[in-house]
N, C-alpha and C. Protein backbone atom coordinates (compact mmCIF):
# COMPACT_ATOMS: atom_id res chain seq x y z
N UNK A 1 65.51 11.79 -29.54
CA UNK A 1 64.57 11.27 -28.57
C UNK A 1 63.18 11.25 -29.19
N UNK A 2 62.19 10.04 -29.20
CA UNK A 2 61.11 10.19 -29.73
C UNK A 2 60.37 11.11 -29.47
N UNK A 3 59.21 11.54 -30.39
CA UNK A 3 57.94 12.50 -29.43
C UNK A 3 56.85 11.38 -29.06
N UNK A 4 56.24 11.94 -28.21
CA UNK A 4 55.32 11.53 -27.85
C UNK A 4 54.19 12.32 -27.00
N UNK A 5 52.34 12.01 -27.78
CA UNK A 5 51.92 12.97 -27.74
C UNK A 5 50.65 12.56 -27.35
N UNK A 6 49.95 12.66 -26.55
CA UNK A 6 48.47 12.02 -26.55
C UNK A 6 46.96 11.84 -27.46
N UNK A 7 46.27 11.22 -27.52
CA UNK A 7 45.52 11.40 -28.57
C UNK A 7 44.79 12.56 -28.94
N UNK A 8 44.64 13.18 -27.55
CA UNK A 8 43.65 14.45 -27.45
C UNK A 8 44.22 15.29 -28.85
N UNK A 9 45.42 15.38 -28.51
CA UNK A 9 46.60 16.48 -29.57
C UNK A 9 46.07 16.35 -31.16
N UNK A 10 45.59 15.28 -31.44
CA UNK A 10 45.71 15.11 -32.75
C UNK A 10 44.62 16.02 -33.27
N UNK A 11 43.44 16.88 -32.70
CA UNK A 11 42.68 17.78 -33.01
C UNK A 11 43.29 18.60 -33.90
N UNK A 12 44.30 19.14 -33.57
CA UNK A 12 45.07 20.15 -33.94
C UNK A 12 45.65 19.61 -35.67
N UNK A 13 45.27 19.47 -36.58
CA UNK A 13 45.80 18.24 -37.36
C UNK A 13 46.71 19.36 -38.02
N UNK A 14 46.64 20.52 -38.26
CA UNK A 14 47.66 20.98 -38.96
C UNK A 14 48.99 21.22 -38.13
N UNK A 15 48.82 20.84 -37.03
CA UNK A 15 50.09 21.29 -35.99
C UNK A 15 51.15 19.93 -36.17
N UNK A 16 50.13 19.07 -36.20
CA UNK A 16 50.32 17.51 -35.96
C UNK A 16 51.05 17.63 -36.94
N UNK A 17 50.66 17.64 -38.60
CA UNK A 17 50.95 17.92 -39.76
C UNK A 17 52.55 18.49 -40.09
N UNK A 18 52.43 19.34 -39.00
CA UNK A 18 54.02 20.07 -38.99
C UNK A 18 55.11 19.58 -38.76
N UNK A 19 54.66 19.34 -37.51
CA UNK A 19 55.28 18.36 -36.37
C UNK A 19 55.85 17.05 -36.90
N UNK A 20 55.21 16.54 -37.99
CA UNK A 20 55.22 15.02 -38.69
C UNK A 20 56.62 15.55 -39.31
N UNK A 21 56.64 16.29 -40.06
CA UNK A 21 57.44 17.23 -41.52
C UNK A 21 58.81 17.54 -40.68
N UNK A 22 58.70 18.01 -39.90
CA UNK A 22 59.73 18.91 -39.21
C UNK A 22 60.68 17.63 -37.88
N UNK A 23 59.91 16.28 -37.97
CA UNK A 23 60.46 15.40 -37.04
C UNK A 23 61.52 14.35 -38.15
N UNK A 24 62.62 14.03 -37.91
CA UNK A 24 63.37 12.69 -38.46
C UNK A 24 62.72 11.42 -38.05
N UNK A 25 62.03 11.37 -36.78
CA UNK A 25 61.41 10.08 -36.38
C UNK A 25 60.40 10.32 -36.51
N UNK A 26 59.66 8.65 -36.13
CA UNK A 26 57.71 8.88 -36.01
C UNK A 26 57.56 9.60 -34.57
N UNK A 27 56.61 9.53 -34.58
CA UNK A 27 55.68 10.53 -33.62
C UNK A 27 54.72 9.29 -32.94
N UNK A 28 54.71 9.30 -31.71
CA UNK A 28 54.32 7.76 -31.42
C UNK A 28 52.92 8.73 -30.30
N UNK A 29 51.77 8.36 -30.43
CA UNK A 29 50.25 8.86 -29.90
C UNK A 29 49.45 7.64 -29.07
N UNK A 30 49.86 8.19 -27.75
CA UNK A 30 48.82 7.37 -26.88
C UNK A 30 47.74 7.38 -26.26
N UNK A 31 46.74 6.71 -25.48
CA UNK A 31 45.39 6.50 -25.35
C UNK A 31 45.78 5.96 -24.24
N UNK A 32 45.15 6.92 -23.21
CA UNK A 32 45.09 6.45 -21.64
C UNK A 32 46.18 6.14 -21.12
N UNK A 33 47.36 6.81 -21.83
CA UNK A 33 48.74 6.74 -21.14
C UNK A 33 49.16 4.88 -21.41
N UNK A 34 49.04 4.25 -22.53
CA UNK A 34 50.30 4.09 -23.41
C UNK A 34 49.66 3.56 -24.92
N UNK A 35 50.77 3.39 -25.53
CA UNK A 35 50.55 3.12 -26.83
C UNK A 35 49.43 3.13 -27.60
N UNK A 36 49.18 3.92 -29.05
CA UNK A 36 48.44 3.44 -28.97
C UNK A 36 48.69 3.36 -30.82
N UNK A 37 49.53 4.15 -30.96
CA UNK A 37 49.68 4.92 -32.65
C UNK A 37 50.57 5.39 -33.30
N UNK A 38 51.23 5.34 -34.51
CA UNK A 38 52.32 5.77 -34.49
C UNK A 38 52.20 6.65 -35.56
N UNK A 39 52.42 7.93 -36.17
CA UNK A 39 52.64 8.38 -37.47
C UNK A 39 53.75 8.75 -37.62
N UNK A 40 53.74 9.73 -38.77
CA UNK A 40 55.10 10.05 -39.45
C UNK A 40 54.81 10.74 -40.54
N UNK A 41 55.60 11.45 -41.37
CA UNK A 41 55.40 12.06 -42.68
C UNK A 41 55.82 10.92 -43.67
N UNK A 42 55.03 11.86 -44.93
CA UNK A 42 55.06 10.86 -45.84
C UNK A 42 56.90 10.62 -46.34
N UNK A 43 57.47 11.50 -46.56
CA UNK A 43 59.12 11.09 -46.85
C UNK A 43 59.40 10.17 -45.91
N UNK A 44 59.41 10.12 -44.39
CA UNK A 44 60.16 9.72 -43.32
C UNK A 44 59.76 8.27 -43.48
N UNK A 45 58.48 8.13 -43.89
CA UNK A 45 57.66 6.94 -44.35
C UNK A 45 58.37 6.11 -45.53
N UNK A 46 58.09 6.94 -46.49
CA UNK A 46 58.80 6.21 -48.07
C UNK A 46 60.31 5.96 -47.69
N UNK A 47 61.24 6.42 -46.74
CA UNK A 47 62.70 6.14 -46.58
C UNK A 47 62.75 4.90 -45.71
N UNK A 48 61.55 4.72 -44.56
CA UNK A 48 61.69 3.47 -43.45
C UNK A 48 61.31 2.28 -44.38
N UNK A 49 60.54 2.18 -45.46
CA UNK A 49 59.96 1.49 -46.14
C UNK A 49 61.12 1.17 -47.45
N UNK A 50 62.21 1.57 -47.71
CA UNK A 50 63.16 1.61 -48.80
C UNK A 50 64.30 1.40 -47.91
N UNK A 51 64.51 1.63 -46.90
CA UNK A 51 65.39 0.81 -46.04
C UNK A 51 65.19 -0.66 -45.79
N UNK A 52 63.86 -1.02 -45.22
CA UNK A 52 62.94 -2.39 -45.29
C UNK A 52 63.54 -3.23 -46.31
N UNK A 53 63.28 -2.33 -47.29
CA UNK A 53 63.02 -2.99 -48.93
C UNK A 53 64.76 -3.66 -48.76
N UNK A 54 65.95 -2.99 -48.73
CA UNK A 54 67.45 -3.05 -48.91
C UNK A 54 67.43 -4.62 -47.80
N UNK A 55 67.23 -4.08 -46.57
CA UNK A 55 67.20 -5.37 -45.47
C UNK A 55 67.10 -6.46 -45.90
N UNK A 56 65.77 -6.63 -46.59
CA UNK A 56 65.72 -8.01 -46.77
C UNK A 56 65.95 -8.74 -48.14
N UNK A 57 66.53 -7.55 -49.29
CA UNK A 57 67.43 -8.17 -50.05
C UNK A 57 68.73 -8.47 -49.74
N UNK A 58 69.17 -7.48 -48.57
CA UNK A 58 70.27 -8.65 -48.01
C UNK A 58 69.89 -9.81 -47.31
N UNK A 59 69.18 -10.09 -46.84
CA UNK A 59 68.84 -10.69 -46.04
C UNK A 59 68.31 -12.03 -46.91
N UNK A 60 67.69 -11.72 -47.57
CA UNK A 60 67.78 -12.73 -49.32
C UNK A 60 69.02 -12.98 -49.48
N UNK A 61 69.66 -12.58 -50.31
CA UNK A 61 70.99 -12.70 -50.66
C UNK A 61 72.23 -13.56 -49.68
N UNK A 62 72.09 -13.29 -48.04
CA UNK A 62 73.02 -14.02 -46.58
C UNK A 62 72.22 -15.22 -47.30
N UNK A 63 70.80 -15.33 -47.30
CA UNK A 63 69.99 -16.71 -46.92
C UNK A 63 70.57 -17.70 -48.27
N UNK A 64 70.86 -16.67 -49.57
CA UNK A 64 71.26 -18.10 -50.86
C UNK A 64 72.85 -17.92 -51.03
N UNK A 65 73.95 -17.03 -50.26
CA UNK A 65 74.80 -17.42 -49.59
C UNK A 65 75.28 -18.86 -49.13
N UNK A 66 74.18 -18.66 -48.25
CA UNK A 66 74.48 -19.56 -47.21
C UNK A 66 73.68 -21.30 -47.82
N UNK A 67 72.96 -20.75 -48.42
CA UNK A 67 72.62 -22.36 -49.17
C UNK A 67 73.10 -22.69 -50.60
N UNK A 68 74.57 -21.90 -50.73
CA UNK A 68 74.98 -22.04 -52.02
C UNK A 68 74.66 -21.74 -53.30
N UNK A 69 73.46 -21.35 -53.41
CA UNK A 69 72.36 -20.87 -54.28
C UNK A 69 73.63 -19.67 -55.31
N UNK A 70 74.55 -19.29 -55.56
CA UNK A 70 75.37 -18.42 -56.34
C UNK A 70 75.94 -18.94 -57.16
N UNK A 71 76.29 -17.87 -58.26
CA UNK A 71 76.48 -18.32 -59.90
C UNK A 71 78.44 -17.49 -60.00
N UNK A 72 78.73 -17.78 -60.54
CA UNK A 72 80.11 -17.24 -61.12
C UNK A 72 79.69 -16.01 -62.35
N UNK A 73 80.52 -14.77 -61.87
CA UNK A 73 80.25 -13.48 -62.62
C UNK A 73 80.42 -13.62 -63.55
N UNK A 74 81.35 -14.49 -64.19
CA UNK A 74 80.92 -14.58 -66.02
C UNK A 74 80.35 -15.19 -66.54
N UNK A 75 80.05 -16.67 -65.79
CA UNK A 75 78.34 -17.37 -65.89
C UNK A 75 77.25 -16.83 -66.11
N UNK A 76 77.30 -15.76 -64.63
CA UNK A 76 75.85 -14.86 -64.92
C UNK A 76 75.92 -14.09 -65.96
N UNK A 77 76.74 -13.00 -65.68
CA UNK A 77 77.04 -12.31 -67.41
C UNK A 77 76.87 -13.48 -68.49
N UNK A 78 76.99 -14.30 -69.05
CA UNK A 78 76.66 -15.12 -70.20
C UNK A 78 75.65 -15.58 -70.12
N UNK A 79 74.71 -15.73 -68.87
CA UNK A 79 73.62 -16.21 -69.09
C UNK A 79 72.43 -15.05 -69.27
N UNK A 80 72.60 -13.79 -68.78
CA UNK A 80 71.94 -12.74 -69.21
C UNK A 80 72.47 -11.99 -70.30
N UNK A 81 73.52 -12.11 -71.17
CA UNK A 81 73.81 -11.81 -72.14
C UNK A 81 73.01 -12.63 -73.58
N UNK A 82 72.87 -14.05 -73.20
CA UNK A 82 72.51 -14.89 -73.74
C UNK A 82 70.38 -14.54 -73.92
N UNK A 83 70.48 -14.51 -72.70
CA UNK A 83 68.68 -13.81 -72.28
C UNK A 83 68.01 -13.02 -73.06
N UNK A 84 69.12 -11.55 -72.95
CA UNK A 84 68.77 -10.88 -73.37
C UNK A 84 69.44 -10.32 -75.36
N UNK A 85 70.37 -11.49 -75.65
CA UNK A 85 70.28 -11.47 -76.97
C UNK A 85 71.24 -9.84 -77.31
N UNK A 86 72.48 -10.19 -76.02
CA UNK A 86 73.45 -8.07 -75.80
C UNK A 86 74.74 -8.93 -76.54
């Protein structure tokens, strides 16, 4: 279940700090009762961002799928064999 915490809270920055570390999700901080902010620790951060990253190389990859855009595995192997002179 998310947290959620008001802005006042964030005074506390080493609690906050903890709280970031010790949560699997972001930590979502609102202003006048709603939204307003979201943090997170830095790991929880670098993993949502390297998940991102995977998404939309599939998401690349469905898109030249789907427009035919693909090579035959010993094509490619010969043409990066060839490239790179292996």
């Amino acid at each position: 279940m998310p947290k959620i915490i008001p802005i006042r809270d964030l005074k506390n920055t080493s609690e906050i700090s903890q709280m970031c570390r010790a949560s699997d999700e972001p930590i979502f901080v609102t202003k006048n009762g709603y939204g307003d902010m979201v943090i997170m620790s830095i790991k929880l951060y670098e993993e949502k961002m390297f998940m991102s990253d995977v998404y939309q190389k599939l998401r690349d990859a469905e898109q030249q799928l789907t427009e035919g855009k693909i090579l035959e595995g010993d094509t490619s192997l010969k043409s990066i064999r060839e490239k790179y002179n292996v």
